[in-house]
N, C-alpha and C. Protein backbone atom coordinates (compact mmCIF):
# COMPACT_ATOMS: atom_id res chain seq x y z
N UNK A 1 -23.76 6.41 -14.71
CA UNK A 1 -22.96 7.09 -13.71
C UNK A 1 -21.75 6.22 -13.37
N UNK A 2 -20.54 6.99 -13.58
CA UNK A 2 -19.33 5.87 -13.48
C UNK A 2 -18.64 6.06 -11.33
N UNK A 3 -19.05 5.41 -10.89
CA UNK A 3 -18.21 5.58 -9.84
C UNK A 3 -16.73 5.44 -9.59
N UNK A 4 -15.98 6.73 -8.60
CA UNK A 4 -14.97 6.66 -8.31
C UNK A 4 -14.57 5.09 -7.92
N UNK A 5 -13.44 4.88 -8.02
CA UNK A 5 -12.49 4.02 -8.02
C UNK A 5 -11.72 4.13 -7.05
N UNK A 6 -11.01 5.92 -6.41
CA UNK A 6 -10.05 5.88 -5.76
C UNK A 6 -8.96 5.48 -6.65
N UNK A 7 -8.42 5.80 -5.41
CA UNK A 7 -6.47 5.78 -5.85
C UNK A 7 -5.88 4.10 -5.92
N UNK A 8 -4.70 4.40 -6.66
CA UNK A 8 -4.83 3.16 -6.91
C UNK A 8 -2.93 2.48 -6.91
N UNK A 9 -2.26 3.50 -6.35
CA UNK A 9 -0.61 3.98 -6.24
C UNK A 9 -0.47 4.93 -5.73
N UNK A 10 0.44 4.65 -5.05
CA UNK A 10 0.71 5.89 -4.02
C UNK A 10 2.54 6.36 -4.31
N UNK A 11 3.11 6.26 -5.08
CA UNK A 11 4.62 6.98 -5.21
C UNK A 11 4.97 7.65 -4.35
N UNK A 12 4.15 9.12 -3.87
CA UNK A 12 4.71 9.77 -3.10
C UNK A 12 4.86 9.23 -1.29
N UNK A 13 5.01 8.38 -1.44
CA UNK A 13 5.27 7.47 0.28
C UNK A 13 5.89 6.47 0.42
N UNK A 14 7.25 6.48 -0.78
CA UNK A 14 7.96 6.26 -0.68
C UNK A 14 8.86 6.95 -0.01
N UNK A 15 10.04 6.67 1.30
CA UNK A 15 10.65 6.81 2.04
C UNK A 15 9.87 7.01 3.58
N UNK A 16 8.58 7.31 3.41
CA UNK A 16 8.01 7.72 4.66
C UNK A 16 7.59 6.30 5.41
N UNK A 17 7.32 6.54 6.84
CA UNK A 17 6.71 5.44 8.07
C UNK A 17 5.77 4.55 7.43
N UNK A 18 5.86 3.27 7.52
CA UNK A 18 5.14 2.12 6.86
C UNK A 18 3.70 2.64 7.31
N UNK A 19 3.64 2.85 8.47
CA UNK A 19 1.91 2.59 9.23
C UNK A 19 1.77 4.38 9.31
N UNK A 20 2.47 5.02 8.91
CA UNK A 20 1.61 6.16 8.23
C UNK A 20 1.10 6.12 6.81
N UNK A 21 2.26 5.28 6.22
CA UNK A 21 1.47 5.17 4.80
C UNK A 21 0.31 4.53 4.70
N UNK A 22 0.30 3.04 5.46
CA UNK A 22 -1.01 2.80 5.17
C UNK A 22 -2.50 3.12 6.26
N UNK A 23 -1.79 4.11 6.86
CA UNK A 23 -3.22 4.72 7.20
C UNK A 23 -3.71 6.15 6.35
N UNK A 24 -2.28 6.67 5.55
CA UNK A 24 -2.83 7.44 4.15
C UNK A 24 -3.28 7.10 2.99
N UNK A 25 -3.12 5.60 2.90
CA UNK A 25 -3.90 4.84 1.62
C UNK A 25 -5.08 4.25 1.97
N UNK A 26 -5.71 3.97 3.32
CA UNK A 26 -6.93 3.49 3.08
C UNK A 26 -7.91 4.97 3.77
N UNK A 27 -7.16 5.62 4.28
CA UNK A 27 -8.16 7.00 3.56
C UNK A 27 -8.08 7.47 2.46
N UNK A 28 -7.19 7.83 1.54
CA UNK A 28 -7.20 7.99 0.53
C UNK A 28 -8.23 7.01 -0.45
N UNK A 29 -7.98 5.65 -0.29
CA UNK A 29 -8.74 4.61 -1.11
C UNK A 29 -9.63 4.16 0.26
N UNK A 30 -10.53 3.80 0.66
CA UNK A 30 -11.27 3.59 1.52
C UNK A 30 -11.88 1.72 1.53
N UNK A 31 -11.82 1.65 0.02
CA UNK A 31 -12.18 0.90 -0.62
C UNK A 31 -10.76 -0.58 -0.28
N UNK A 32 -9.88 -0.48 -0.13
CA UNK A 32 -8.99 -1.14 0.33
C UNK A 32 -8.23 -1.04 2.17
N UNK A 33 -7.83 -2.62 1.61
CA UNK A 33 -7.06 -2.34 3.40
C UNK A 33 -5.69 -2.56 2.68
N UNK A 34 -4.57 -1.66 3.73
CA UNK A 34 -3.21 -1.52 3.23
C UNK A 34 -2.36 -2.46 4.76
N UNK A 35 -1.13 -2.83 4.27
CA UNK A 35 -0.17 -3.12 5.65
C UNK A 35 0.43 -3.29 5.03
N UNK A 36 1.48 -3.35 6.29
CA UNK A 36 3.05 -3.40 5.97
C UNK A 36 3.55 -4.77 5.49
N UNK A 37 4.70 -5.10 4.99
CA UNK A 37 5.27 -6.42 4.79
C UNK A 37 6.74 -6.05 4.89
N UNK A 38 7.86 -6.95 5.43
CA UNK A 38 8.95 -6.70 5.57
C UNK A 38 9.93 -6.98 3.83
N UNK A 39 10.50 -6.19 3.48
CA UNK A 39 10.95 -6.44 2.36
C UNK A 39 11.77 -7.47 2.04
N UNK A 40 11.48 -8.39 0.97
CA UNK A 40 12.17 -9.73 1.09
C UNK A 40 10.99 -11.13 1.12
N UNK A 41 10.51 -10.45 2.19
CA UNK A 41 9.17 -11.46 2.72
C UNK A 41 8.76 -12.23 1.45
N UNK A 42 8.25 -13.34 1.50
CA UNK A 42 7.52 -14.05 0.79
C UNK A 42 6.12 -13.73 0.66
N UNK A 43 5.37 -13.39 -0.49
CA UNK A 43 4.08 -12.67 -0.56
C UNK A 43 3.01 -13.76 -1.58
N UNK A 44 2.15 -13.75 -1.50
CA UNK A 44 0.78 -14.75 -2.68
C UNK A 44 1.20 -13.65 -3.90
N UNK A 45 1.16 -14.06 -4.91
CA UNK A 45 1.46 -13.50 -6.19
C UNK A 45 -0.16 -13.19 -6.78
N UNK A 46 -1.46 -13.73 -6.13
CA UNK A 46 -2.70 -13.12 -6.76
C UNK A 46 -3.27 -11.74 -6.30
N UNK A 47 -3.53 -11.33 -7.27
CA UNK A 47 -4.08 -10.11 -7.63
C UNK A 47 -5.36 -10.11 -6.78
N UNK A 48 -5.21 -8.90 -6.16
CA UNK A 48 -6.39 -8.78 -4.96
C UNK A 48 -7.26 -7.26 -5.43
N UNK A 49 -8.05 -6.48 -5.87
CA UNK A 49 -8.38 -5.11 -5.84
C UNK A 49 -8.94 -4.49 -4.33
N UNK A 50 -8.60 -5.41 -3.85
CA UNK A 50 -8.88 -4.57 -2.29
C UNK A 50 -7.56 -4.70 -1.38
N UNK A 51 -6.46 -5.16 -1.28
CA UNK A 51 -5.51 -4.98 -0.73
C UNK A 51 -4.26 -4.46 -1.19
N UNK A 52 -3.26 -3.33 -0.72
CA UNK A 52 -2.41 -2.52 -1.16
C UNK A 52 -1.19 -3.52 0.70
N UNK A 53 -0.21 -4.50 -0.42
CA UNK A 53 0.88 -3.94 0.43
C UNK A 53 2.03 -3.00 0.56
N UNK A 54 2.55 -2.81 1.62
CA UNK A 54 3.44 -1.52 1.88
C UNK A 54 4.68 -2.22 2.10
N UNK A 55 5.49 -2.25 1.37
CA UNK A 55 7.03 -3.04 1.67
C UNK A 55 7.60 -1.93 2.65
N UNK A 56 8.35 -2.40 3.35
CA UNK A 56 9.17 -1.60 4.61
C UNK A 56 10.35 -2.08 4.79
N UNK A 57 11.22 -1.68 4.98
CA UNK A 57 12.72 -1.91 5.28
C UNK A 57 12.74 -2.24 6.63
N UNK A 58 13.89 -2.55 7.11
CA UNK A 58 14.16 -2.68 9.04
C UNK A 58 13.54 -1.51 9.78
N UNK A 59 13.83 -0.24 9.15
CA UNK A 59 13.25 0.58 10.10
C UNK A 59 11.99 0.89 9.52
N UNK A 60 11.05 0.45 9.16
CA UNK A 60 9.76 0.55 9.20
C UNK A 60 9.68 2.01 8.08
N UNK A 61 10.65 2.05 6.96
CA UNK A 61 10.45 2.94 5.78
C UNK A 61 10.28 2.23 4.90
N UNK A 62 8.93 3.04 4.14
CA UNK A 62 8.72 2.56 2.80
C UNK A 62 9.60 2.67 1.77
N UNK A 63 10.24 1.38 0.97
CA UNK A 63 11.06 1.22 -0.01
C UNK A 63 10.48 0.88 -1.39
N UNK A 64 9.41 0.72 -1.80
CA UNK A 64 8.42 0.46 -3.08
C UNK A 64 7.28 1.03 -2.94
N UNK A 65 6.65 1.18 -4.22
CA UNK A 65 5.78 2.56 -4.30
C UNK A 65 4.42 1.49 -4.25
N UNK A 66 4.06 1.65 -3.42
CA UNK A 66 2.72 0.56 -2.70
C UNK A 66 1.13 0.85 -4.15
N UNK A 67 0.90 -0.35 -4.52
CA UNK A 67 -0.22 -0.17 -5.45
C UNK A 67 -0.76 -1.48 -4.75
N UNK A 68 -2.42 -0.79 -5.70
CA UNK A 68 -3.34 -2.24 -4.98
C UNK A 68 -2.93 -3.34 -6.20
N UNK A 69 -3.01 -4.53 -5.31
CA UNK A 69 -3.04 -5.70 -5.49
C UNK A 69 -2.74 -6.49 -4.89
C-alpha cells in the first residue's frame, strides 16, 4: 500500500497573501509546516521534506512558487 505524499508545489499562490498561502499548504500537505520569508533573506540551503518556505515581497505577496524543502 503506497501512501499519499501530498502536495508538494504550490504555483497557483503565486501573487496571493503570504499567510494565506501557507495556511493553504499545510492543509493541503498536512505533513509539512509552511512560513513566510522576506525575499532576499538569507535561507539554510538543506533540504528539509517537511518544511515549504513562502518568499513574500514588502507587501506580504507571494513572489516564488513555494515547494517543500
Amino acid at each position: 500500500m503506497k501512501l499519499d505524499a501530498g502536495k508538494s508545489s504550490w504555483e497557483e499562490l503565486v501573487g496571493i497573501n503570504g499567510g494565506v498561502a501557507t495556511q493553504i499548504i499545510m492543509r493541503e500537505n498536512p505533513r509539512v509546516k509552511a512560513r513566510t520569508v522576506a525575499e532576499g533573506s538569507a535561507v539554510t540551503d538543506n533540504f528539509r521534506c517537511d518544511r515549504v518556505l513562502v518568499f513574500v515581497d514588502n507587501q506580504n505577496t507571494v513572489t516564488e512558487v513555494p515547494v517543500i524543502g
